[in-house]
N, C-alpha and C. Protein backbone atom coordinates (compact mmCIF):
# COMPACT_ATOMS: atom_id res chain seq x y z
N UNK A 1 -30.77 87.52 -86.14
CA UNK A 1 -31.76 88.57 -86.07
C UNK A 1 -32.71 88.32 -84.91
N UNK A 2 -33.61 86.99 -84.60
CA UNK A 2 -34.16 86.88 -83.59
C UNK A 2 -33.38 86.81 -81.94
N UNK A 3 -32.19 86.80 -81.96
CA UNK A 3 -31.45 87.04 -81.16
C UNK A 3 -31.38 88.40 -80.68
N UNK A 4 -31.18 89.22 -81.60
CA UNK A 4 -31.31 90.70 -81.11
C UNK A 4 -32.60 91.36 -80.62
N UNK A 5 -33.60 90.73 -81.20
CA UNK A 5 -34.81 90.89 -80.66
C UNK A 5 -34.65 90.34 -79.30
N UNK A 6 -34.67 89.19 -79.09
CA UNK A 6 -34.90 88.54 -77.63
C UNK A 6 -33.96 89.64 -76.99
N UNK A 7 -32.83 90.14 -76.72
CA UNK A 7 -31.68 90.77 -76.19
C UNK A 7 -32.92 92.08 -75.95
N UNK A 8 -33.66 92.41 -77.14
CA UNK A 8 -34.11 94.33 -76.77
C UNK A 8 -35.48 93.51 -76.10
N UNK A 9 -35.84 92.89 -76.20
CA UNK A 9 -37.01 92.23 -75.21
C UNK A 9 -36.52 92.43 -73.77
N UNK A 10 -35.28 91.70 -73.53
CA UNK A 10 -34.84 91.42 -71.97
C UNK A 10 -34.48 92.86 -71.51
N UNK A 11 -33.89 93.54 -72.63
CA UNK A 11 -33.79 95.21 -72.07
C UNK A 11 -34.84 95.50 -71.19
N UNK A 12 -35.88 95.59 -72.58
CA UNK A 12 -37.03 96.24 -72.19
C UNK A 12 -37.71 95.74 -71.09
N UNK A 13 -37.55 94.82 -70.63
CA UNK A 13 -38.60 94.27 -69.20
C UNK A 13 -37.44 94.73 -67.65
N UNK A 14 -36.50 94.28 -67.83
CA UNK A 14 -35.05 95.04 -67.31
C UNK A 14 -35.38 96.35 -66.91
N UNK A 15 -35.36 97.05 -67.96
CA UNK A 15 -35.52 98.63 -67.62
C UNK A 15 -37.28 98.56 -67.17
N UNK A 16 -38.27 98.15 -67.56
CA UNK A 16 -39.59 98.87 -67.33
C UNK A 16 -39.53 98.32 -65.36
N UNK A 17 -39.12 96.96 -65.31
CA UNK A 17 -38.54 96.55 -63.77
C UNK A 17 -37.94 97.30 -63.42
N UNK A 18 -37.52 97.81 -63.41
CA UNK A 18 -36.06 98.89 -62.26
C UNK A 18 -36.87 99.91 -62.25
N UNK A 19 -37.60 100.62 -63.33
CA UNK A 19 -38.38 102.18 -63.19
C UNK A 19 -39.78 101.62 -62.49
N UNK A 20 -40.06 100.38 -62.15
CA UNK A 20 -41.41 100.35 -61.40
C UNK A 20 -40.98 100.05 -60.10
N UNK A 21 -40.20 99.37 -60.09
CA UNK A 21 -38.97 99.31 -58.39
C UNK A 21 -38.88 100.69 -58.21
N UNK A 22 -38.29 102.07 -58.71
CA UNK A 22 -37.78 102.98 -58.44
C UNK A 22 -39.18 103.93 -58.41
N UNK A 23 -39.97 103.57 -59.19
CA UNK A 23 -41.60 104.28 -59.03
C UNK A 23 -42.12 103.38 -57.34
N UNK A 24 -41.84 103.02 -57.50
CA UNK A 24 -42.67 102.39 -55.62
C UNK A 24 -41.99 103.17 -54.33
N UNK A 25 -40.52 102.66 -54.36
CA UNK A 25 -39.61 103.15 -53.20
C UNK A 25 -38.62 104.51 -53.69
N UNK A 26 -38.63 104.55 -54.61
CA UNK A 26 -37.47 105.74 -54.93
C UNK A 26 -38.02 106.56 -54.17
N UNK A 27 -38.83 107.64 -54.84
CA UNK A 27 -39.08 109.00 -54.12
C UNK A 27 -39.42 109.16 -52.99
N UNK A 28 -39.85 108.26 -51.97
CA UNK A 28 -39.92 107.71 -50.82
C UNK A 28 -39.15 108.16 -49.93
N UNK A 29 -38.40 107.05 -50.35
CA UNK A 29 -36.73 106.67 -49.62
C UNK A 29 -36.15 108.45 -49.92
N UNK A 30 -35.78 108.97 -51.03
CA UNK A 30 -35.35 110.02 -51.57
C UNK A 30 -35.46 111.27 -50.69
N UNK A 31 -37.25 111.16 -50.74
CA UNK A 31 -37.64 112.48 -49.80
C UNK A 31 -37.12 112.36 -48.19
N UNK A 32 -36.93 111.29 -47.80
CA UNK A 32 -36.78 110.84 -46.58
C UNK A 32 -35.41 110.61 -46.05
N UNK A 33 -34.10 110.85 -47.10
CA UNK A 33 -32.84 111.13 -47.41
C UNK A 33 -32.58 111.97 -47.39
N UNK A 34 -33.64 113.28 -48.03
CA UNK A 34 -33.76 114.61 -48.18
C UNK A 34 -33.89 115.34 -47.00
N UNK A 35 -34.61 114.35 -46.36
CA UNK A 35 -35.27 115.25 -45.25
C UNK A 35 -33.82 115.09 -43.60
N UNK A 36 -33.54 113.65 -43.69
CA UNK A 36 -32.63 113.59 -42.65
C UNK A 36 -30.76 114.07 -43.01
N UNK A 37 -30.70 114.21 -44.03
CA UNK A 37 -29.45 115.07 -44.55
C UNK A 37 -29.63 116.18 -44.13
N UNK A 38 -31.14 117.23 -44.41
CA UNK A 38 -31.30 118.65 -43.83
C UNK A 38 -31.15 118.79 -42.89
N UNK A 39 -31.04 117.76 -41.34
CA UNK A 39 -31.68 117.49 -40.59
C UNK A 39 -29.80 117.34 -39.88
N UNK A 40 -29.09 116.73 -40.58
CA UNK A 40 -27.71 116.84 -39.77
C UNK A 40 -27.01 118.34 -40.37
N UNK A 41 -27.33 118.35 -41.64
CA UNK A 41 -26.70 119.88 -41.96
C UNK A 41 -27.28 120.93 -40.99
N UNK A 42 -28.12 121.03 -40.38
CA UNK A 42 -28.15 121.67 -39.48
C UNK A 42 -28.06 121.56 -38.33
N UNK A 43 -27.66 120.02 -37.57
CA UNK A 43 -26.65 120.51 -36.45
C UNK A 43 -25.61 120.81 -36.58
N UNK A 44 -24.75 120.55 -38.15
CA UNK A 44 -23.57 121.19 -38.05
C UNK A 44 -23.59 122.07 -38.13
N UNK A 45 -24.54 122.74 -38.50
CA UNK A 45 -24.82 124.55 -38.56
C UNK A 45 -24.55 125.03 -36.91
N UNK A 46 -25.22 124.19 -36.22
CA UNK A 46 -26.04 125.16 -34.92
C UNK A 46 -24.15 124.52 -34.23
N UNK A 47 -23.50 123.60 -34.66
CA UNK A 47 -22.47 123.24 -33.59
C UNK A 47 -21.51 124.64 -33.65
N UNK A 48 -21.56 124.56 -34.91
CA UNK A 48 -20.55 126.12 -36.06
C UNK A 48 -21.12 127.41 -34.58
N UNK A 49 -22.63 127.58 -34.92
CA UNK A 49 -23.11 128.50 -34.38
C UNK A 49 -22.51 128.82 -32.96
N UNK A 50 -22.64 127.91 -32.15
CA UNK A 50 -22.31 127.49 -30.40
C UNK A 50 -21.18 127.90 -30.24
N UNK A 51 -20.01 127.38 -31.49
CA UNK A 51 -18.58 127.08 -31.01
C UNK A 51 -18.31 129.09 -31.29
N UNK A 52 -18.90 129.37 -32.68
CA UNK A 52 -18.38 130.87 -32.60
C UNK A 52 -19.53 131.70 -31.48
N UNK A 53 -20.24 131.42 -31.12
CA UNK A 53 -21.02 132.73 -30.09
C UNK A 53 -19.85 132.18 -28.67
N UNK A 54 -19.14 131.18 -28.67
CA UNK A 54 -18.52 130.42 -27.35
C UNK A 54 -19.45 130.48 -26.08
N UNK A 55 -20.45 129.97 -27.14
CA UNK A 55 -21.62 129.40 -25.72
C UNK A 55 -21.28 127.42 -25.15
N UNK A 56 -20.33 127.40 -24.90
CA UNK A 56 -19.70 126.04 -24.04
C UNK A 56 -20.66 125.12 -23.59
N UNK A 57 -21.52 125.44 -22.73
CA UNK A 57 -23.41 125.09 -22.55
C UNK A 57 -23.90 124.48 -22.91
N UNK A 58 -24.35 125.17 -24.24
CA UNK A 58 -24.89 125.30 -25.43
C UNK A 58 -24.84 124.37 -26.32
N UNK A 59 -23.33 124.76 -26.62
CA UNK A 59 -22.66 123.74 -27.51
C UNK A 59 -22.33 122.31 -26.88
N UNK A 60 -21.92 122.35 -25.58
CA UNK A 60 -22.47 120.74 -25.25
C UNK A 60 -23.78 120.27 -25.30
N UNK A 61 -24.77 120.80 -25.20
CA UNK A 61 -26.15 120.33 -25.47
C UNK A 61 -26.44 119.11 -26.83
N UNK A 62 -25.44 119.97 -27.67
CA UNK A 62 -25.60 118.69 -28.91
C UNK A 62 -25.16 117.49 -28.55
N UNK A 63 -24.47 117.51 -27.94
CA UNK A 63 -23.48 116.13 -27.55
C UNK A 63 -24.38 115.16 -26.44
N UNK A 64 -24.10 114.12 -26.79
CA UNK A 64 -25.16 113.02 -25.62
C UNK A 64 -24.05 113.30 -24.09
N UNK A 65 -24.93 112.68 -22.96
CA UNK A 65 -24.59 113.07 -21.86
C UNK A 65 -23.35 112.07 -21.54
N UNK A 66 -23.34 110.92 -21.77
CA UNK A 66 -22.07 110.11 -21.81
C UNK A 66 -21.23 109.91 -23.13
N UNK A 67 -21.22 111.32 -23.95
CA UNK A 67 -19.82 111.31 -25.41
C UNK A 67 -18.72 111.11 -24.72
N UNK A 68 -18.67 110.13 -26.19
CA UNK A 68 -17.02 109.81 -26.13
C UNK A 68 -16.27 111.17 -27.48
N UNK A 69 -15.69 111.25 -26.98
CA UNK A 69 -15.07 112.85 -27.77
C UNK A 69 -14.00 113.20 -27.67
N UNK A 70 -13.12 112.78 -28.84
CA UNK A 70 -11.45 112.53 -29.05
C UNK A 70 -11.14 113.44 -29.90
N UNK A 71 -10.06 114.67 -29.61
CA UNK A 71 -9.16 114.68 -30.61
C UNK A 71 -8.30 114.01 -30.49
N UNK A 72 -7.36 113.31 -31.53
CA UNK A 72 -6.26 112.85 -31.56
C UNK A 72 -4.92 113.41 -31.23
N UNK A 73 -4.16 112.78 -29.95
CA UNK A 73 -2.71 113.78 -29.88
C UNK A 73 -3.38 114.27 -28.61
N UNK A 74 -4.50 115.15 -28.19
CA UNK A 74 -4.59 116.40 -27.51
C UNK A 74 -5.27 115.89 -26.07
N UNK A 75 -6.56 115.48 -26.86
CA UNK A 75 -7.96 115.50 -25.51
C UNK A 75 -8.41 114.44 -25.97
N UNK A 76 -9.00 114.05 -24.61
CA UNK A 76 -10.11 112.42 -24.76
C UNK A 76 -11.39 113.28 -23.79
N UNK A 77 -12.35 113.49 -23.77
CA UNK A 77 -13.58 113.41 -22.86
C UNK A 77 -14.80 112.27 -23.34
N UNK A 78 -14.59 111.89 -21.94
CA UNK A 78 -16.09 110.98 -21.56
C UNK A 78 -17.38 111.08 -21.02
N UNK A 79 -17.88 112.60 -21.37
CA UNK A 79 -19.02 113.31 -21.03
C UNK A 79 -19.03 114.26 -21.52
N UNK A 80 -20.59 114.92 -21.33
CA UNK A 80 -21.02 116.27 -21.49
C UNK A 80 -20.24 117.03 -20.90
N UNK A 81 -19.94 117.03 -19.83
CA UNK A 81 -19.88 117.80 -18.27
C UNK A 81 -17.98 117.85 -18.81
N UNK A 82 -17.63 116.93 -19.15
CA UNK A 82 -15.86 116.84 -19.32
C UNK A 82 -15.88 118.09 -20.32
N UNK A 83 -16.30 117.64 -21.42
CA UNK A 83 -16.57 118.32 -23.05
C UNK A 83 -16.92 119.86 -22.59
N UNK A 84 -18.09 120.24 -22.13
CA UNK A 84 -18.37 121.72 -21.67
C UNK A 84 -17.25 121.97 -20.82
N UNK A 85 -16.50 122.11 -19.67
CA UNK A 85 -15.56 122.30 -19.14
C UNK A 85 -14.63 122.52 -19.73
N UNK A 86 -14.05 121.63 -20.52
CA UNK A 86 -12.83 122.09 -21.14
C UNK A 86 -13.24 123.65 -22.37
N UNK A 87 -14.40 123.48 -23.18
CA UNK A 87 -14.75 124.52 -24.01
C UNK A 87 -15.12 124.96 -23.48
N UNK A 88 -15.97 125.86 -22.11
CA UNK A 88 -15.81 126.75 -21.29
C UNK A 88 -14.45 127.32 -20.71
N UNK A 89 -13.55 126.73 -20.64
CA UNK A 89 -12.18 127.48 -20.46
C UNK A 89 -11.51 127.98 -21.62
N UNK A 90 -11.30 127.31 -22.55
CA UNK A 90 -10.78 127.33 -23.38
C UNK A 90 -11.78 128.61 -24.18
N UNK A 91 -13.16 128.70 -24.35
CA UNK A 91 -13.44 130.25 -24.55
C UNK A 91 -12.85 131.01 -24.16
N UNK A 92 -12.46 131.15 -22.98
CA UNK A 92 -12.81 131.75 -21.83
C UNK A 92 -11.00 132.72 -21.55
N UNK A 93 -10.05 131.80 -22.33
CA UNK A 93 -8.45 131.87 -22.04
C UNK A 93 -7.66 131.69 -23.45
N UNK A 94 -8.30 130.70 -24.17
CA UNK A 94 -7.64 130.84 -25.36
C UNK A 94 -7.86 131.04 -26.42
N UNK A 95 -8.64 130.96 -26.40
CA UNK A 95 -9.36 130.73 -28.29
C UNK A 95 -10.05 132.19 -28.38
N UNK A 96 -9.04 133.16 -29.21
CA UNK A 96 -8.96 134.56 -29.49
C UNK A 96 -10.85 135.09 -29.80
N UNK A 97 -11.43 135.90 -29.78
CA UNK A 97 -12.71 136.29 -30.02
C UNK A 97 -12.34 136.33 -31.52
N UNK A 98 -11.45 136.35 -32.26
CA UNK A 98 -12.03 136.32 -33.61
C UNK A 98 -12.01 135.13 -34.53
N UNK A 99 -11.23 133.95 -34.01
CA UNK A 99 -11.21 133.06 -34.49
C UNK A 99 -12.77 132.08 -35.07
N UNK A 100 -12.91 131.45 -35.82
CA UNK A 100 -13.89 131.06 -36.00
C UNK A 100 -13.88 129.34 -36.24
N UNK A 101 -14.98 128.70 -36.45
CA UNK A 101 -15.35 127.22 -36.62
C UNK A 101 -16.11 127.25 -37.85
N UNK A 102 -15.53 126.39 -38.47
CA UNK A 102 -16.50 125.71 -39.87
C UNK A 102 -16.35 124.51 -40.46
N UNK A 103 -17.28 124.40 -40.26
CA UNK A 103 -17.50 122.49 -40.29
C UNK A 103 -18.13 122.14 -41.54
N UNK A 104 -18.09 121.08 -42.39
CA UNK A 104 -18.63 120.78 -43.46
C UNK A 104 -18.71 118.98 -43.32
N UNK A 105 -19.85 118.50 -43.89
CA UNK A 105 -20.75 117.74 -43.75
C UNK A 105 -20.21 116.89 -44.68
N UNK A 106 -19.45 115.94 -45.55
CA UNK A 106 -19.43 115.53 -46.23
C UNK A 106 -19.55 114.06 -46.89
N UNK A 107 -19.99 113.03 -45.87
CA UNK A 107 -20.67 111.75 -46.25
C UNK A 107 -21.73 111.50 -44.94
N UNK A 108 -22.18 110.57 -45.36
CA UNK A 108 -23.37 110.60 -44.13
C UNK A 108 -23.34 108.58 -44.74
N UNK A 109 -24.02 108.07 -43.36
CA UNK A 109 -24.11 106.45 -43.76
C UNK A 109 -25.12 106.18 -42.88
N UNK A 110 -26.34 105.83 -43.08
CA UNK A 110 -27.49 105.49 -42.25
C UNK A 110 -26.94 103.96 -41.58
N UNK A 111 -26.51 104.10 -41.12
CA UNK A 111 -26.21 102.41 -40.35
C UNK A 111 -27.80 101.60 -39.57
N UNK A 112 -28.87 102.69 -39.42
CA UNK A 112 -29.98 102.12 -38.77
C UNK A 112 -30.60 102.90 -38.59
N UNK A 113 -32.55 102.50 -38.22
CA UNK A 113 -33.45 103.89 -37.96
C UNK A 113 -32.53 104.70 -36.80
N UNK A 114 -32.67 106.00 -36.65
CA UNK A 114 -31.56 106.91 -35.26
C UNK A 114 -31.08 106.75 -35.25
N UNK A 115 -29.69 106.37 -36.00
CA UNK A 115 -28.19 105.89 -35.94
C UNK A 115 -27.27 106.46 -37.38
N UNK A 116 -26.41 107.19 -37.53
CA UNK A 116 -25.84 107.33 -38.39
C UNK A 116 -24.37 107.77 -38.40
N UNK A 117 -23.63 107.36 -39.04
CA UNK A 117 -22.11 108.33 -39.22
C UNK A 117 -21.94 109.15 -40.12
N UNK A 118 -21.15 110.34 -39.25
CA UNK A 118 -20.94 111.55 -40.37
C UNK A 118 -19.83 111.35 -40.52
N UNK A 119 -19.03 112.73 -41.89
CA UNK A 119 -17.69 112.96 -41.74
C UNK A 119 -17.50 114.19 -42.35
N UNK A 120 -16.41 114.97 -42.34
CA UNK A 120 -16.14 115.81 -43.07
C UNK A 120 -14.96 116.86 -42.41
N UNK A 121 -14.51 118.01 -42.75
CA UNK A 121 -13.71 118.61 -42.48
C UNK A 121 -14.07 119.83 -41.70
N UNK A 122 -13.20 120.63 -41.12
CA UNK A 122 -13.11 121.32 -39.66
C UNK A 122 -12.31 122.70 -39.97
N UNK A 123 -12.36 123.88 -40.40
CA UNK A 123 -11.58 124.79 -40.62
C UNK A 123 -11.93 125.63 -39.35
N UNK A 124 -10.45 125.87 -38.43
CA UNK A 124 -10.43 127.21 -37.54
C UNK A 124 -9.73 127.99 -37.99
N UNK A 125 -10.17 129.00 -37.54
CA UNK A 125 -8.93 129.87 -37.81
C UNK A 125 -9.79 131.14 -37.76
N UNK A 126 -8.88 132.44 -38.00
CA UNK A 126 -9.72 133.78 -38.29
C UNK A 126 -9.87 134.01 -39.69
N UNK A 127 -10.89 134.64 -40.21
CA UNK A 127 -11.86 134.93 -41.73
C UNK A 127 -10.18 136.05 -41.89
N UNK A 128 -10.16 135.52 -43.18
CA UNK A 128 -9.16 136.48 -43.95
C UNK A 128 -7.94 136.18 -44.15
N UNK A 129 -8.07 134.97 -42.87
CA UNK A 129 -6.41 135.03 -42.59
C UNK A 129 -5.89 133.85 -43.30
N UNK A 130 -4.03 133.76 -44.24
CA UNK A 130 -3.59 133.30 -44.59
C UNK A 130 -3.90 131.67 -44.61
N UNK A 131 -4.03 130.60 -45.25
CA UNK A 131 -4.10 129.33 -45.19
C UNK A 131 -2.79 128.71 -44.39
N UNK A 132 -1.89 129.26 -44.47
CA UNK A 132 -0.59 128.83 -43.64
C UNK A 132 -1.10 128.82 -42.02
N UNK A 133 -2.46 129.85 -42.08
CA UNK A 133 -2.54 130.66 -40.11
C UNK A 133 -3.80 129.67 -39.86
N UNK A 134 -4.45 128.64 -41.01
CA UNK A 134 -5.69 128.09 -40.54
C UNK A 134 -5.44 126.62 -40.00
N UNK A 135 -5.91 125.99 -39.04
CA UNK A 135 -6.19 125.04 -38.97
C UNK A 135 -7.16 124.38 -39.66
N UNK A 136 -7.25 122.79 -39.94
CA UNK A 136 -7.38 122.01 -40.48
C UNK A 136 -7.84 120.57 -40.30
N UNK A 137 -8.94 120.38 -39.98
CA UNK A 137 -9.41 118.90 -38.93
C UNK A 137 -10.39 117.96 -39.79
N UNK A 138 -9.95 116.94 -39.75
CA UNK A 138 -11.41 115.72 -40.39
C UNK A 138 -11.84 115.48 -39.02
N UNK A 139 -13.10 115.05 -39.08
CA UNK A 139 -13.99 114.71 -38.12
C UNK A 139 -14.86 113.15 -38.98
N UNK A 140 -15.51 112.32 -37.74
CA UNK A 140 -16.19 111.27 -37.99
C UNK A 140 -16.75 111.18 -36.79
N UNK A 141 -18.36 111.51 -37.04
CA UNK A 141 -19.27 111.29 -35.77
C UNK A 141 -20.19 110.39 -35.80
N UNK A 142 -20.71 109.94 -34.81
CA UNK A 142 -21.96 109.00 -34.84
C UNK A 142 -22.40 109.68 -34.04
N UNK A 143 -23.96 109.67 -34.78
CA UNK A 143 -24.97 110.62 -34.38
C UNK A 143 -26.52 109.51 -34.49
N UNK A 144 -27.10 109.85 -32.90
CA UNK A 144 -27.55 109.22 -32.59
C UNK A 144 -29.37 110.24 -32.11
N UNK A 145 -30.46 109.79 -32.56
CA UNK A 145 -31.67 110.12 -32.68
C UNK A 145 -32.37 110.38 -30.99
N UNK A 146 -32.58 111.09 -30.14
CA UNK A 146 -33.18 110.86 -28.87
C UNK A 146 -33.85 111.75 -28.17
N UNK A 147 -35.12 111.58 -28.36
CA UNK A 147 -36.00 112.17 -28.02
C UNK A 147 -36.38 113.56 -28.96
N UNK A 148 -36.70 113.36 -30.19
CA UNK A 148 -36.99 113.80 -31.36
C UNK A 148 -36.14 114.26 -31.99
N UNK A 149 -34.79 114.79 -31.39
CA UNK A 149 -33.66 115.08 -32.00
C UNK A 149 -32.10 114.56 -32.24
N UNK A 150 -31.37 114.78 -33.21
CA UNK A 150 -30.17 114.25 -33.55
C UNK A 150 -29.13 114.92 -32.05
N UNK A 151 -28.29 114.03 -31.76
CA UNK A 151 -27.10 114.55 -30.70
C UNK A 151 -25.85 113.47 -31.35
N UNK A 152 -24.67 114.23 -30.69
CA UNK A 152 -23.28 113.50 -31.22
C UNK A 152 -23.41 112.42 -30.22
N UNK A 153 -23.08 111.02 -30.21
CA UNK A 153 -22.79 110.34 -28.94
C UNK A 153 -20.93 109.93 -29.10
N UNK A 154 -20.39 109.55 -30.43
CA UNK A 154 -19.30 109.43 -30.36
C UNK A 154 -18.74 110.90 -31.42
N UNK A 155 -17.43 110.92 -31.64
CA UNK A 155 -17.07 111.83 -32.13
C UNK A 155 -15.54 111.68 -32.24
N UNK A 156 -14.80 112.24 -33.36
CA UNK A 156 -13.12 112.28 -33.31
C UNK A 156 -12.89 113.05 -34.42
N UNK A 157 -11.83 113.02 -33.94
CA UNK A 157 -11.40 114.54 -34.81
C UNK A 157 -10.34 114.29 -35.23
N UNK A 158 -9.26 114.50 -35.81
CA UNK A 158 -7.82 114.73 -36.11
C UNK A 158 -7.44 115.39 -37.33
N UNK A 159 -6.25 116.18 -36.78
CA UNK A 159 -5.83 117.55 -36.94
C UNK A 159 -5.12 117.27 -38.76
N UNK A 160 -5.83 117.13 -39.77
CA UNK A 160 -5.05 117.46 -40.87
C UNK A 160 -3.70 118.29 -40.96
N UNK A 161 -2.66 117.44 -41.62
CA UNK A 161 -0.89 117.60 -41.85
C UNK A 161 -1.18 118.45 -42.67
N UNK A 162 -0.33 119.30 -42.90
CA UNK A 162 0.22 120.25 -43.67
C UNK A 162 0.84 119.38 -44.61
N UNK A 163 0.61 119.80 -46.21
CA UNK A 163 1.65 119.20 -47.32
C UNK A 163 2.56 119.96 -47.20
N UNK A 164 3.76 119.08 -47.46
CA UNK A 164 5.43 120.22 -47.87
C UNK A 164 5.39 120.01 -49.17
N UNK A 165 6.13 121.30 -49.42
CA UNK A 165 6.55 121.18 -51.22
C UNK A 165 7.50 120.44 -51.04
């Protein structure tokens, strides 16, 4: 019997410790998680934005001036200036006016203050059209803090397989 006591004793100091740890830094840290998650969800917004208005420019602006920026299989660029060039043509000749970009955000890893990796998935294609007609891309960026704002400095992409039945 005094055993079980001592056991809900050690609970109880256990738990009132962790909720006064989590009362100091939790909501802190939390709001400040809150705030830099909003903070990449919306450059993937504005990249989405760039790639469908096919402002090339623009949309290199997010990117640091020496990105490294791989798809796999296709393209390597080692700059802004490489990166805008090629998506200035490629508006410009291939990539149909109705096709679209949508990007989704789906882990984030603070590796350091201004430093972080993203990841998540890449749908092109045109609105409506068949899943057989869409493309399909994971992405993993490191995104880097400079001069009050987030920019890509590395970046890669590769083109999600099709399952066969």
């Amino acid at each position: 019997m005094d055993g079980g006591r001592t056991m809900e004793r050690r609970l109880v100091v256990i738990c009132s410790g962790f909720l006064f740890i989590l009362a100091m830094v939790g909501p802190h840290s939390l709001a400040r998680a809150n705030d830099v998650e909003a903070e990449f969800k919306a450059l993937i917004t504005e990249l989405d934005a760039r790639w469908n208005a096919r402002d090339a420019g623009a949309m290199s602006k997010l990117f640091a001036a020496n990105v490294d920026f791989r798809i796999y299989g296709t393209r390597h660029y080692r700059s802004r200036e490489e990166f805008r060039l090629h998506y200035e043509e490629a508006f410009s000749k291939r990539v149909p006016a109705d096709v679209r970009h949508a990007t989704s955000l789906q882990t984030i890893r603070n590796l350091a203050a201004g430093i972080a990796v993203l990841d998540g998935e890449v749908i092109v294609g045109k609105p409506d059209a068949p899943d057989s007609d869409m493309r399909y891309f994971y992405y993993t960026a490191l995104v880097v803090k400079r001069d009050g704002g987030w920019e890509f400095d590395t970046f890669r992409v590769a083109q999600k397989l099709k399952s066969t039945p």
